[in-house]
Protein backbone atom coordinates (compact mmCIF):
# COMPACT_ATOMS: atom_id res chain seq x y z
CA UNK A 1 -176.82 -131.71 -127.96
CA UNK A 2 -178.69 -130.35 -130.99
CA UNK A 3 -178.59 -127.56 -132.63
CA UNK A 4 -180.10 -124.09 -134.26
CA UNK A 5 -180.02 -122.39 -137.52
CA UNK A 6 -180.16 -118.57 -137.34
CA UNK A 7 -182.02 -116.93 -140.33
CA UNK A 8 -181.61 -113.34 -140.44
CA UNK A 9 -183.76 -111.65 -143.40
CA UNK A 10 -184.02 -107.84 -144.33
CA UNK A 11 -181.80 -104.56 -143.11
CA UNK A 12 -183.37 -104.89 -139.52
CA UNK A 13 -182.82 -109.11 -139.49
CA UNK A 14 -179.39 -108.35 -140.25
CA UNK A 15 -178.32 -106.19 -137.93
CA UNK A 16 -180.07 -108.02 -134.94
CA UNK A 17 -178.44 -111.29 -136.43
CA UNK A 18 -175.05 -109.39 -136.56
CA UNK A 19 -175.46 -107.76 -132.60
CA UNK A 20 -176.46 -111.77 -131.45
CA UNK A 21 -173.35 -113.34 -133.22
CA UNK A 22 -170.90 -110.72 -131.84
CA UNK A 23 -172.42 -111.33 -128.55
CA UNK A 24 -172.73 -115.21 -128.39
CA UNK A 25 -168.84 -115.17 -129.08
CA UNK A 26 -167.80 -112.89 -126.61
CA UNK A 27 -170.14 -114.79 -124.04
CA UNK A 28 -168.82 -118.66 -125.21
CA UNK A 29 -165.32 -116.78 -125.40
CA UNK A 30 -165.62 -115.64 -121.43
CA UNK A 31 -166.52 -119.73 -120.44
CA UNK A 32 -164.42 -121.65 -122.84
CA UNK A 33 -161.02 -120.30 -122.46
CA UNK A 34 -158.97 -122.82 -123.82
CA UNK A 35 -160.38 -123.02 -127.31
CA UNK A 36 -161.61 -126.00 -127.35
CA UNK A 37 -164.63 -126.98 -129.63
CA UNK A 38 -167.11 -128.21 -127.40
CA UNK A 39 -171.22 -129.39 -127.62
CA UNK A 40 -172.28 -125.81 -126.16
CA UNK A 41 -170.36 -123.88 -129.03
CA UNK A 42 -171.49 -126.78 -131.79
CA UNK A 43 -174.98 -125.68 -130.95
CA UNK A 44 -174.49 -122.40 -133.03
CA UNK A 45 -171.47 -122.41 -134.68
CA UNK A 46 -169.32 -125.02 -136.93
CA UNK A 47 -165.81 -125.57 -136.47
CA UNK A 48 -164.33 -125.73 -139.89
CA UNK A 49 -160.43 -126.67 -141.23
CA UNK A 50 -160.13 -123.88 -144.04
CA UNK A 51 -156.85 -125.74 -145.39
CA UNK A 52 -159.54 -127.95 -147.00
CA UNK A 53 -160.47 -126.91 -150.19
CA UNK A 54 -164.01 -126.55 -151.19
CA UNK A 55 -166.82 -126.41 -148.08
CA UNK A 56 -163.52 -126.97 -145.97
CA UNK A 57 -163.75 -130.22 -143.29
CA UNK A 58 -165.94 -129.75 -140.02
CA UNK A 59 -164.32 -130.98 -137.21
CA UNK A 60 -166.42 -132.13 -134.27
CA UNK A 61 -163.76 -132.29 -131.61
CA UNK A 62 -160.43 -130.98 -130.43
CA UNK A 63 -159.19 -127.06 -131.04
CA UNK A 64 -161.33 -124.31 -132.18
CA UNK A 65 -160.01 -123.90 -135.66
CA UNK A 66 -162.11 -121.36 -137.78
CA UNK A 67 -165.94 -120.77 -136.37
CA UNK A 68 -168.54 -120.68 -139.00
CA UNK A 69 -172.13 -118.93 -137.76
CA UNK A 70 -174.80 -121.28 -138.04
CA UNK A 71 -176.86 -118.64 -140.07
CA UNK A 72 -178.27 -117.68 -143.52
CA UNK A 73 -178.45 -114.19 -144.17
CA UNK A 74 -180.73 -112.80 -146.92
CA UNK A 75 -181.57 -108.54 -148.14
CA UNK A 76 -182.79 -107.99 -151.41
CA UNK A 77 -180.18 -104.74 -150.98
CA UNK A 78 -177.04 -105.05 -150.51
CA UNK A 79 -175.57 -102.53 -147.89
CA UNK A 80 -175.76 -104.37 -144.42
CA UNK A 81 -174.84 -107.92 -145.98
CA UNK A 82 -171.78 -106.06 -147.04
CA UNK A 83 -171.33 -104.01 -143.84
CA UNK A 84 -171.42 -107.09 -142.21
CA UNK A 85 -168.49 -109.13 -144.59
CA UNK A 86 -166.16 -105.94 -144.09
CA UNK A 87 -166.59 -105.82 -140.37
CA UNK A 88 -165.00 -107.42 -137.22
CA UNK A 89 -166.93 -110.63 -137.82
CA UNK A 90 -166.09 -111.09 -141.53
CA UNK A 91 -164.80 -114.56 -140.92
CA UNK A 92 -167.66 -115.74 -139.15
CA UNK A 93 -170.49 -116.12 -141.73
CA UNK A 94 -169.61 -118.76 -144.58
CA UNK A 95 -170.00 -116.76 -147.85
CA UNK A 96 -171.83 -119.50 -149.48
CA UNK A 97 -174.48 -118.96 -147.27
CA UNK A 98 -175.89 -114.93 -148.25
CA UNK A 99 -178.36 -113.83 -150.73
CA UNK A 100 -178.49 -110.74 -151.69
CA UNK A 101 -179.86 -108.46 -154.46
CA UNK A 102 -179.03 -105.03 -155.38
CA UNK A 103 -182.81 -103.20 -156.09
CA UNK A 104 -184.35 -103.82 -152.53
CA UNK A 105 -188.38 -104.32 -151.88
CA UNK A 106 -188.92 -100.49 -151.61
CA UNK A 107 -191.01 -101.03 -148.58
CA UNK A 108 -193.90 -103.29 -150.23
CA UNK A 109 -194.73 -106.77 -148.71
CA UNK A 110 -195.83 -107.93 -152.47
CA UNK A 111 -192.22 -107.18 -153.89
CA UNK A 112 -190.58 -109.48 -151.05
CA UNK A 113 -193.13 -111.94 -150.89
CA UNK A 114 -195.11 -112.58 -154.41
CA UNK A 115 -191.65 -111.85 -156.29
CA UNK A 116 -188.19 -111.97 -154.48
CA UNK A 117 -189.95 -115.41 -153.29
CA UNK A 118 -190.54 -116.49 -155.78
CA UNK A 119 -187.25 -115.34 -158.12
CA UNK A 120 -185.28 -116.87 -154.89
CA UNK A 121 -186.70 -119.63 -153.69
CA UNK A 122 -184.88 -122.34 -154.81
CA UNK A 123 -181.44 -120.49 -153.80
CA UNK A 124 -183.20 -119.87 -150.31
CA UNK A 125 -184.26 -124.26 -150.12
CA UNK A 126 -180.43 -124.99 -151.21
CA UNK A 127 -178.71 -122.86 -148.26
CA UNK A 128 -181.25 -123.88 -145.67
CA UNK A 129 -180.83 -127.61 -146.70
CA UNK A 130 -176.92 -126.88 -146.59
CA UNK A 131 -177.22 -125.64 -143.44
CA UNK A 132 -179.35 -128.37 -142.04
CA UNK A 133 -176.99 -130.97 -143.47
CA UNK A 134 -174.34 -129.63 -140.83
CA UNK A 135 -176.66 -130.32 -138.06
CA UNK A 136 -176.26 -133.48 -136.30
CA UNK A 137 -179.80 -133.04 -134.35
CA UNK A 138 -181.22 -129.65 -135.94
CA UNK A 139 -183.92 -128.58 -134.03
CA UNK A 140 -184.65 -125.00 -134.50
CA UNK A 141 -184.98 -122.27 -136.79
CA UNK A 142 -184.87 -118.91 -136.09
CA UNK A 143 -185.81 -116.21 -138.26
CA UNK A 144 -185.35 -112.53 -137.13
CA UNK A 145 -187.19 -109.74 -139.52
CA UNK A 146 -189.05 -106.89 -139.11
CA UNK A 147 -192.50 -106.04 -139.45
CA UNK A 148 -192.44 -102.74 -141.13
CA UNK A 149 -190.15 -102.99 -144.16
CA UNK A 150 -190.44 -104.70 -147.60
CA UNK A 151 -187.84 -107.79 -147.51
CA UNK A 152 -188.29 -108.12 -143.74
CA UNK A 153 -191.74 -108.72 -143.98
CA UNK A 154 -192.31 -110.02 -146.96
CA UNK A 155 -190.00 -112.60 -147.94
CA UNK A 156 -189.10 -113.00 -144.39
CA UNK A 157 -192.74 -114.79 -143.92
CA UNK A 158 -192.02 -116.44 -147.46
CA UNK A 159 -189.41 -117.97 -146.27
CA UNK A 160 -191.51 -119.47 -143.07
CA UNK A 161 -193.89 -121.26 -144.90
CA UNK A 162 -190.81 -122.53 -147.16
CA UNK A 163 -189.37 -124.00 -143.71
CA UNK A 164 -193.20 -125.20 -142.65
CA UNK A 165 -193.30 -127.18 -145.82
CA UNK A 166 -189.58 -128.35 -146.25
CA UNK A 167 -188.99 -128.90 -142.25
CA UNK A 168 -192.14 -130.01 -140.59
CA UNK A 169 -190.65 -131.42 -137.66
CA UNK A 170 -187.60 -128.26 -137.15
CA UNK A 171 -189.46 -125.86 -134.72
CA UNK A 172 -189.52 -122.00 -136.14
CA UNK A 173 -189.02 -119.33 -133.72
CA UNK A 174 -189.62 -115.87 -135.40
CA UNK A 175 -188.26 -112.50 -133.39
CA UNK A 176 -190.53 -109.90 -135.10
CA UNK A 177 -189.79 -106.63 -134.85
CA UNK A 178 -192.74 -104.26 -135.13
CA UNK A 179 -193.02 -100.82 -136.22
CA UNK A 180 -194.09 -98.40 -133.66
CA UNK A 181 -196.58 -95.58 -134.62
CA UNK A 182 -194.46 -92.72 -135.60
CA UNK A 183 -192.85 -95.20 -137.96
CA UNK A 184 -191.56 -93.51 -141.04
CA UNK A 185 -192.42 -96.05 -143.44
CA UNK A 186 -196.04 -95.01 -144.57
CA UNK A 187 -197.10 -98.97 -145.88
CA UNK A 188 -196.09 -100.48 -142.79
CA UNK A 189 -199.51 -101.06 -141.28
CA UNK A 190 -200.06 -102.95 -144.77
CA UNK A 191 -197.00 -104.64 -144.52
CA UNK A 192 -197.11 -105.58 -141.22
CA UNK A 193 -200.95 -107.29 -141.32
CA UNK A 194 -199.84 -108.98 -144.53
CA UNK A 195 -197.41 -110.55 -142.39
CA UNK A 196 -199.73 -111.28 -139.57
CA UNK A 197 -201.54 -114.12 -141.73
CA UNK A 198 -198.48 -115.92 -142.59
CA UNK A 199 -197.01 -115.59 -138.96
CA UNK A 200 -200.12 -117.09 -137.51
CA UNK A 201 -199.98 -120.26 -139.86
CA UNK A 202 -196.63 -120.78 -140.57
CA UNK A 203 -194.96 -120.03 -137.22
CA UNK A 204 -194.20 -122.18 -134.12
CA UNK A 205 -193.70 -119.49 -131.84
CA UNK A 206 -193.36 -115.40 -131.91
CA UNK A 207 -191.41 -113.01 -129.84
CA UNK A 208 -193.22 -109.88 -130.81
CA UNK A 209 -191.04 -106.64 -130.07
CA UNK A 210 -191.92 -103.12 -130.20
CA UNK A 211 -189.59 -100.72 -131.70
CA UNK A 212 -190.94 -97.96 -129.45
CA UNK A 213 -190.70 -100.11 -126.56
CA UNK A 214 -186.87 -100.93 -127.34
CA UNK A 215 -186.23 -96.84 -127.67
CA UNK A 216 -188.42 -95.85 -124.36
CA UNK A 217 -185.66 -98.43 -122.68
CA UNK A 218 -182.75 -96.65 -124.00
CA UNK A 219 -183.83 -93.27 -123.40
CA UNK A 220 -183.75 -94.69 -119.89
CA UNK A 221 -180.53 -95.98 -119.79
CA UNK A 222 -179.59 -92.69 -121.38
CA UNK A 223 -181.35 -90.22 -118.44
CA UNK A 224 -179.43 -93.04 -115.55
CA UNK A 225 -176.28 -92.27 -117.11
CA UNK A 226 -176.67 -88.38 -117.53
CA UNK A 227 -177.70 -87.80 -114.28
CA UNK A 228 -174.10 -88.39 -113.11
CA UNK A 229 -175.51 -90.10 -110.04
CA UNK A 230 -173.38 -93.30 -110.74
CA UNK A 231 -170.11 -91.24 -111.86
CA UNK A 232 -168.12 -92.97 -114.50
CA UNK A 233 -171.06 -95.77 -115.38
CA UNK A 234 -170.46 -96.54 -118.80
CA UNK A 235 -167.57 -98.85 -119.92
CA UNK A 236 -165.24 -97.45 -123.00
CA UNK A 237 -166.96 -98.67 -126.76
CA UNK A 238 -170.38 -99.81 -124.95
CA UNK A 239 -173.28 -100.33 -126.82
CA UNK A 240 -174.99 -97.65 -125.16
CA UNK A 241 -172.93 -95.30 -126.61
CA UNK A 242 -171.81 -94.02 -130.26
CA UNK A 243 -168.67 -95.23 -131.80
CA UNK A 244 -167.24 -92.02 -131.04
CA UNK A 245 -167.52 -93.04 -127.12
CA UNK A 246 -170.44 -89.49 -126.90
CA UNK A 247 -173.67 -90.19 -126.24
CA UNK A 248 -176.13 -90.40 -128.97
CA UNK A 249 -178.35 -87.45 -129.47
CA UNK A 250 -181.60 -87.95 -128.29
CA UNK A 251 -183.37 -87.50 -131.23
CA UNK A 252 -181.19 -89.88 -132.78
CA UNK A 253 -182.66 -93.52 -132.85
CA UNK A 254 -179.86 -95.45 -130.88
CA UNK A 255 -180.42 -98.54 -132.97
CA UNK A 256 -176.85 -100.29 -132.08
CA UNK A 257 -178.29 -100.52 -128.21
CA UNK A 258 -181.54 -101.44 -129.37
CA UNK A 259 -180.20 -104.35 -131.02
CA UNK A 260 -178.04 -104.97 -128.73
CA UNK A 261 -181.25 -105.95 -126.18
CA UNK A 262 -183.13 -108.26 -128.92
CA UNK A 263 -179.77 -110.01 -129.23
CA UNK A 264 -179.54 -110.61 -125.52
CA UNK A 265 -183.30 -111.71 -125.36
CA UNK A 266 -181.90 -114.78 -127.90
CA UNK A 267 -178.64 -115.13 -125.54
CA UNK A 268 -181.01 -115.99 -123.04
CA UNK A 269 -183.89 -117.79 -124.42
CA UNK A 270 -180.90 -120.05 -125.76
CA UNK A 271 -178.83 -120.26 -122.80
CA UNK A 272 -180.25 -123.39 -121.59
CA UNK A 273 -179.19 -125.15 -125.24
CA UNK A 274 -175.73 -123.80 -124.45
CA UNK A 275 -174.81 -124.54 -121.27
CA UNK A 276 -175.05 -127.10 -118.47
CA UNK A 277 -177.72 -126.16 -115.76
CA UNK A 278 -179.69 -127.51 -112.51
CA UNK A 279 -182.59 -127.19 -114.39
CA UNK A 280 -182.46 -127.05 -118.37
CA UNK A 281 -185.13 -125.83 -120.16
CA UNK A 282 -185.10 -127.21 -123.70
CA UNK A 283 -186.62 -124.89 -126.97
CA UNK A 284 -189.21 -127.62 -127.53
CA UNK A 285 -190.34 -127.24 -124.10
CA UNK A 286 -190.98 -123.15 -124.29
CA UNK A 287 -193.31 -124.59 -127.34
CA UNK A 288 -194.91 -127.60 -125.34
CA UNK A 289 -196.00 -125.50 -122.31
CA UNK A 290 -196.41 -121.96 -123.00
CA UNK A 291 -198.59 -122.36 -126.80
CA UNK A 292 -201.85 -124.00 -125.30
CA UNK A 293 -203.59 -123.20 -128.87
CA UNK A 294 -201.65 -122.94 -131.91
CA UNK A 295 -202.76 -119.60 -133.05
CA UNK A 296 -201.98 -118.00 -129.80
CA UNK A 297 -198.20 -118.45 -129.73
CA UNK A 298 -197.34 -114.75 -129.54
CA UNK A 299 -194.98 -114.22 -126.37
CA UNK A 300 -194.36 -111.72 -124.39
CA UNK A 301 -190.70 -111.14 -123.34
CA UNK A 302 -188.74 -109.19 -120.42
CA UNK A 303 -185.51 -109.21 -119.80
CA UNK A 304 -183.46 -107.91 -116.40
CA UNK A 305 -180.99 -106.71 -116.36
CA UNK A 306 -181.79 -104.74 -119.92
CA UNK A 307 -177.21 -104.35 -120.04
CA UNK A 308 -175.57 -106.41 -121.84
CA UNK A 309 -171.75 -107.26 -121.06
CA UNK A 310 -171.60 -105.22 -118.15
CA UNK A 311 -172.13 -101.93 -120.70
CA UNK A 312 -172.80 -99.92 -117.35
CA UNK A 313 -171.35 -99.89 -113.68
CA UNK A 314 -175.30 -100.53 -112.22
CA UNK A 315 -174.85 -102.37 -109.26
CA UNK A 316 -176.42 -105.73 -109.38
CA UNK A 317 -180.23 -105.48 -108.65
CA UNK A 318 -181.20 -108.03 -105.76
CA UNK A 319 -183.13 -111.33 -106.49
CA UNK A 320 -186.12 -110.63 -105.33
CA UNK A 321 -186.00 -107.36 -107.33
CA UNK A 322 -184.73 -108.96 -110.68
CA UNK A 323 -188.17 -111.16 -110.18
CA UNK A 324 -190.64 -107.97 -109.46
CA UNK A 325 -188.94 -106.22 -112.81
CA UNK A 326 -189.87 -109.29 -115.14
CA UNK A 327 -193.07 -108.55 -114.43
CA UNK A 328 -193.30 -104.89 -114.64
CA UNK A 329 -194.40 -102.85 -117.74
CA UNK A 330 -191.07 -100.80 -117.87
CA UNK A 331 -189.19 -103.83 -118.31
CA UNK A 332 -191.62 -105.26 -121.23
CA UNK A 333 -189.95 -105.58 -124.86
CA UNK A 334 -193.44 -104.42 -125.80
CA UNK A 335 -195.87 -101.66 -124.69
CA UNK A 336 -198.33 -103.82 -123.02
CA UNK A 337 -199.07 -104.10 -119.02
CA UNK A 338 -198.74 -107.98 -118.21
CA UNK A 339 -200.28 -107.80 -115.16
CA UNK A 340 -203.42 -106.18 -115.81
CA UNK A 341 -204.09 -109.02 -118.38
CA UNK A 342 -204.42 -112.90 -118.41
CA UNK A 343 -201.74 -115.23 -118.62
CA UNK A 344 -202.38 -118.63 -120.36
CA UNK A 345 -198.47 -119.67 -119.15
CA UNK A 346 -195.23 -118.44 -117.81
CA UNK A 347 -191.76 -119.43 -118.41
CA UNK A 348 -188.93 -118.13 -116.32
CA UNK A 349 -185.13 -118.56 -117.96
CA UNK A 350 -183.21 -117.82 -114.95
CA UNK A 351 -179.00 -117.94 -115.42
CA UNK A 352 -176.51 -117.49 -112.69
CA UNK A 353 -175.91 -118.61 -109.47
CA UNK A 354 -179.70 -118.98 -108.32
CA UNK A 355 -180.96 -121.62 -106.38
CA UNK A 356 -184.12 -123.41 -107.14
CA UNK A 357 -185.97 -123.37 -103.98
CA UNK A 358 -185.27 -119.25 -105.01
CA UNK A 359 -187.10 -119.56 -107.94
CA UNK A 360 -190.35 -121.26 -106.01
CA UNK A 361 -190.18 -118.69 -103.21
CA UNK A 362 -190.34 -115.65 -106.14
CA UNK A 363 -192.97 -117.34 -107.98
CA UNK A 364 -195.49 -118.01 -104.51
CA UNK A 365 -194.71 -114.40 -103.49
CA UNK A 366 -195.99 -112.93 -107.00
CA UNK A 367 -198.34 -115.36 -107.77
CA UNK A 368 -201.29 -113.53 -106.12
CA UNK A 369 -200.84 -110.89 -108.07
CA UNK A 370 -201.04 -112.24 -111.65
CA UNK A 371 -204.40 -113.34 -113.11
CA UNK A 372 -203.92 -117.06 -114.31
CA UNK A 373 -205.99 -118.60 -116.56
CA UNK A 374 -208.64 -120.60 -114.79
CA UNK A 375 -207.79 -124.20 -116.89
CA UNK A 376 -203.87 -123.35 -116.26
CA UNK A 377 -203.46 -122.05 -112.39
CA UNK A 378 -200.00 -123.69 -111.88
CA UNK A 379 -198.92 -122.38 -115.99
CA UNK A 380 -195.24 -122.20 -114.67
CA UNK A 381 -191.98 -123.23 -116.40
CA UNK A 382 -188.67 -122.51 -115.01
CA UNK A 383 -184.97 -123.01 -116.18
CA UNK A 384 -181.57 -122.80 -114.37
CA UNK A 385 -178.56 -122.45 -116.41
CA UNK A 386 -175.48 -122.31 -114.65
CA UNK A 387 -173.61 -119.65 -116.68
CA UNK A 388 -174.65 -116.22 -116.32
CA UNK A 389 -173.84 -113.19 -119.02
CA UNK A 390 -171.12 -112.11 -119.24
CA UNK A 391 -170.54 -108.98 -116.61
CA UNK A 392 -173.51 -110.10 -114.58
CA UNK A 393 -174.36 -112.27 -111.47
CA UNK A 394 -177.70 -113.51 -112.70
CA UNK A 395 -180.04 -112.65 -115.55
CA UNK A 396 -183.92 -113.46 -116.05
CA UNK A 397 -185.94 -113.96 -119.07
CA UNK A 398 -189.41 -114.41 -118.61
CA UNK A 399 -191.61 -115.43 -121.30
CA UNK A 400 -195.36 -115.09 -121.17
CA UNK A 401 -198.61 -116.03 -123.10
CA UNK A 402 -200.97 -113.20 -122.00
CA UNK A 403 -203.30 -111.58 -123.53
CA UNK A 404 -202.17 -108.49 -122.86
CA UNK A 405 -200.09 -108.80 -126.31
CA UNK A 406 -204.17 -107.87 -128.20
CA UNK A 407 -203.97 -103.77 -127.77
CA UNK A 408 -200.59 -104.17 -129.84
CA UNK A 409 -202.65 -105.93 -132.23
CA UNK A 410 -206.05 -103.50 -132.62
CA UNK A 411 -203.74 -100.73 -132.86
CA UNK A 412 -202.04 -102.22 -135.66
CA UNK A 413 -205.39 -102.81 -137.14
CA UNK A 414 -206.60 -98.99 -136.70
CA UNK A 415 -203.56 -98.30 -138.62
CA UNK A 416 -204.19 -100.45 -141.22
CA UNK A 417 -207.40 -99.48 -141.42
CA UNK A 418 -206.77 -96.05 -141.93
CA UNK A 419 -204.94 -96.11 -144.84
CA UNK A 420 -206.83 -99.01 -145.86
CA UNK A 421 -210.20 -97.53 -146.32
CA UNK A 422 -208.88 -94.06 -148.47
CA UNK A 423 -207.15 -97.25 -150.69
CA UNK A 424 -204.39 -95.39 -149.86
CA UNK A 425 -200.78 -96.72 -151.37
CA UNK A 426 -202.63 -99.50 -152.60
CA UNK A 427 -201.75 -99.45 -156.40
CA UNK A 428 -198.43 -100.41 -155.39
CA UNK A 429 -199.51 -103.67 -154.70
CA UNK A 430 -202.24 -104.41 -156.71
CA UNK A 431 -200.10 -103.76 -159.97
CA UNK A 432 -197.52 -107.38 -158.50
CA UNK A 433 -198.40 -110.49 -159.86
CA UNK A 434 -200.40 -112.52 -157.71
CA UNK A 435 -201.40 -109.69 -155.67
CA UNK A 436 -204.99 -108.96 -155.27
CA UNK A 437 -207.72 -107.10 -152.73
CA UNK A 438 -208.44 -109.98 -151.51
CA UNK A 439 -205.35 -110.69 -150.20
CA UNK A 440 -206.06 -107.87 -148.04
CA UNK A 441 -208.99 -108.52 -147.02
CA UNK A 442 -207.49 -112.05 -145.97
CA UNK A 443 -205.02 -110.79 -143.67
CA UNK A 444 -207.42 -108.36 -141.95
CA UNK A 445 -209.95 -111.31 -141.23
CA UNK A 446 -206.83 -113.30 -139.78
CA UNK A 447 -205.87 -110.84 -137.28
CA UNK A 448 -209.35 -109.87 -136.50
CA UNK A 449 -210.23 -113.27 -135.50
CA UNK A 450 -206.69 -113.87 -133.64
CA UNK A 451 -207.50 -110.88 -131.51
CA UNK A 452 -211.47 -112.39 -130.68
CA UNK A 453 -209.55 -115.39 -129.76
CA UNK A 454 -207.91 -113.37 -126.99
CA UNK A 455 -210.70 -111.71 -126.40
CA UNK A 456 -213.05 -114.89 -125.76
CA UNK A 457 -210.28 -115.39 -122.75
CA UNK A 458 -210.36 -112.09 -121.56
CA UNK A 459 -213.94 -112.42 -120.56
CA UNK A 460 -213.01 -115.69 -118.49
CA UNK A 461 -211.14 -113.89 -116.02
CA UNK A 462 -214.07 -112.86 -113.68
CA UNK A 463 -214.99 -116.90 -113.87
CA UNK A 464 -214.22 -118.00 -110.15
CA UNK A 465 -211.52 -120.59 -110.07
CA UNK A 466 -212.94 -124.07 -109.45
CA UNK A 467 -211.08 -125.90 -107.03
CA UNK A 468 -211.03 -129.78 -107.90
CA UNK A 469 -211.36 -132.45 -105.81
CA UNK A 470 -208.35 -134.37 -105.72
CA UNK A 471 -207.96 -138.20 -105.32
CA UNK A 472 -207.58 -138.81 -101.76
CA UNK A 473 -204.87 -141.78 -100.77
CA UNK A 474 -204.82 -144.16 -98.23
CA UNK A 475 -202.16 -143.90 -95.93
């Protein structure tokens, strides 16, 4: 069994980070009821014997003693971190293994990047090697940041190419969240295409989600539960609700439920590490079939159902529907039609009791209506895992490489553009060490030629699909 270290950087990282922990113990805490430390919990967690003084003794076998979190979290302010240590899950996360800093990035890529990187780096090298020095097989990084802010974006991608050079052979998955237009930082368009460069040469793979899209799917949730059609649908302390057990204005960004779904998308795309299935998928695999180039490893994620724990009484959509969803635009964790686009591959992450010869019959009945590649017509990956969420009958993940992701991308460059040209806000970078125009003009280039890339396979879809000759055998 091997296992993943969980890097959580910035306010946003954080509070995803927090929302996955929570939920991966209350989902291993539903299966493994009689405490016992097993490979599916050593996969993100440590089981450690505080009597013993110092870094206290792992134990690999026997009773759940004290779990430790896999995980390093890093904010150059202090606040969540802290949140975090005086919550529920306190006990969790080892307190050698934070970094914090009291004067945040005030919203500028250069401050996170050019110095917090540099001020921190070797503190950031000695926790990740710690942490990968409690790994029997490590295998994985992820880092979860967002886009928009200062320490999210900018020493969040620092910290990537520290892993690229330091871990060659650990894979890096990076959940970026992205700002959405209304965004209420003004620099985020600079931030985020700063970012851009590094993510497309220092990450494996990206799970791009859209903070709009995350908030359009709660406001849904929201208007099913007001409607009073489904009477008392939401369980007591839900995530789709306040603390206060009211529903959240709607003004009011619900962020608690929107972490709550990037936190299930990781439950997921992890589930087949975890658990036993028919059909395991490992993370390696997600890399080997659905990245054909290696700038093009932006994914597109859905999830059904988008309720986590069984939050709300919705009765349990059928198969076949749970398949149709995946692949509709409502149920995108970006605002981006799949099916009006290309797909270079597919992966489906299916968990519950579903049978395999299910899977084939979904994937022939919607196959004629998604646009393969011509180079990649059978571009399907599936996984079974036996052990659904918690709540739920069956979940789905799917996972896509389509190009469909490149409007997210020129919008982001408008935006950028914008600002960039009035050399708006740009002082603020200019005057960091190591910062220069250039470095702008850089990033721009990067994305611009990322989103020709997907636009060079765009214009292969009217191409008719050749069909080969195959090798004919003598019977």
């Amino acid at each position: 069994m091997t296992q993943s270290v969980v890097v959580q950087v910035g306010q946003c990282g954080n509070q995803v980070g927090c929302c996955f922990w929570d939920l991966a113990l209350r989902e291993h805490a539903a299966v493994n009821q009689k405490g016992i430390y097993d490979e599916a919990i050593s996969s993100f967690f440590r089981n450690v014997d505080t009597r013993v003084v110092g870094d206290g003794g792992s134990i690999s076998k026997g009773k759940i003693c004290s779990l430790k979190a896999r995980a390093v979290l890093i904010d150059m302010e202090e606040g969540v971190v802290n949140e975090i240590l005086q919550g529920p899950l306190r006990d969790v996360f080892d307190s050698k293994q934070l970094i914090t800093d009291i004067s945040g990035s005030g919203n500028n890529w250069a401050v996170g990047h050019k110095v917090f990187g540099s001020l921190y780096q070797e503190q950031i090298l000695e926790k990740l090697r710690k942490s990968a020095e409690h790994c029997d097989c490590l295998q994985c990084f992820f880092i979860i940041h967002s886009m928009g802010g200062g320490t999210g974006s900018g020493l969040g991608t620092f910290l990537l190419k520290v892993l690229a050079d330091e871990f060659p052979e650990v894979y890096r998955f990076v959940t970026s969240i992205y700002p959405s237009a209304e965004d209420d930082v003004i620099t985020s368009p600079y931030n985020s295409i700063l970012a851009m460069k590094e993510l497309n040469e220092h990450a494996d793979c990206v799970l791009p989600i859209d903070n709009q899209s995350l908030f359009d799917i709660i406001s849904k949730i929201d208007l099913v539960v007001n409607s009073g059609k489904l009477g008392t649908a939401v369980k007591p302390k839900s995530l789709v609700t306040s603390n206060a057990g009211t529903f959240k204005k709607r003004q009011e960004k619900p962020f608690d439920a929107m972490n709550n779904i990037v936190a299930n998308l990781l439950l997921n795309l992890t589930s087949s590490a975890r658990f036993e299935g028919s059909l395991n998928m490992d993370l390696n695999e997600i890399i080997m079939n659905l990245v054909p180039f290696p700038q093009l490893h932006y994914l597109m994620s859905s999830l059904t159902p988008l309720y986590t724990l069984a939050d709300v009484n919705i009765p349990p959509r059928r198969l076949d529907q749970m398949f149709s969803d995946a692949f509709s635009k409502d149920h995108q964790l970006i605002r981006a039609n799949p099916k009006h686009s290309l797909y270079l591959a597919c992966a489906l992450m299916v968990r519950g009791n579903v049978q395999i010869s299910d899977l084939r019959r979904n994937i022939e009945r919607l196959k004629p209506s998604l646009r393969f590649v011509s180079w990649n017509q059978e571009g399907w990956k599936t996984s079974l895992c036996s052990v659904p969420p918690v709540g739920h009958s069956h979940s789905l993940l799917a996972l896509a490489n389509n190009t469909c992701v490149k409007p997210t991308f020129m919008e982001l460059r408008e935006r950028f553009m914008r600002l960039y040209k009035k050399k708006a806000h740009l002082h603020h970078y200019l005057q960091i060490e190591g910062m220069e125009d250039s470095c702008f003009t850089e990033a721009v280039s990067s994305l611009s030629a990322l989103i020709q890339e997907y636009s060079q396979l765009d214009a292969t879809q009217s191409m008719p699909v050749e069909d080969l000759p195959r090798l004919s055998v003598a019977v």
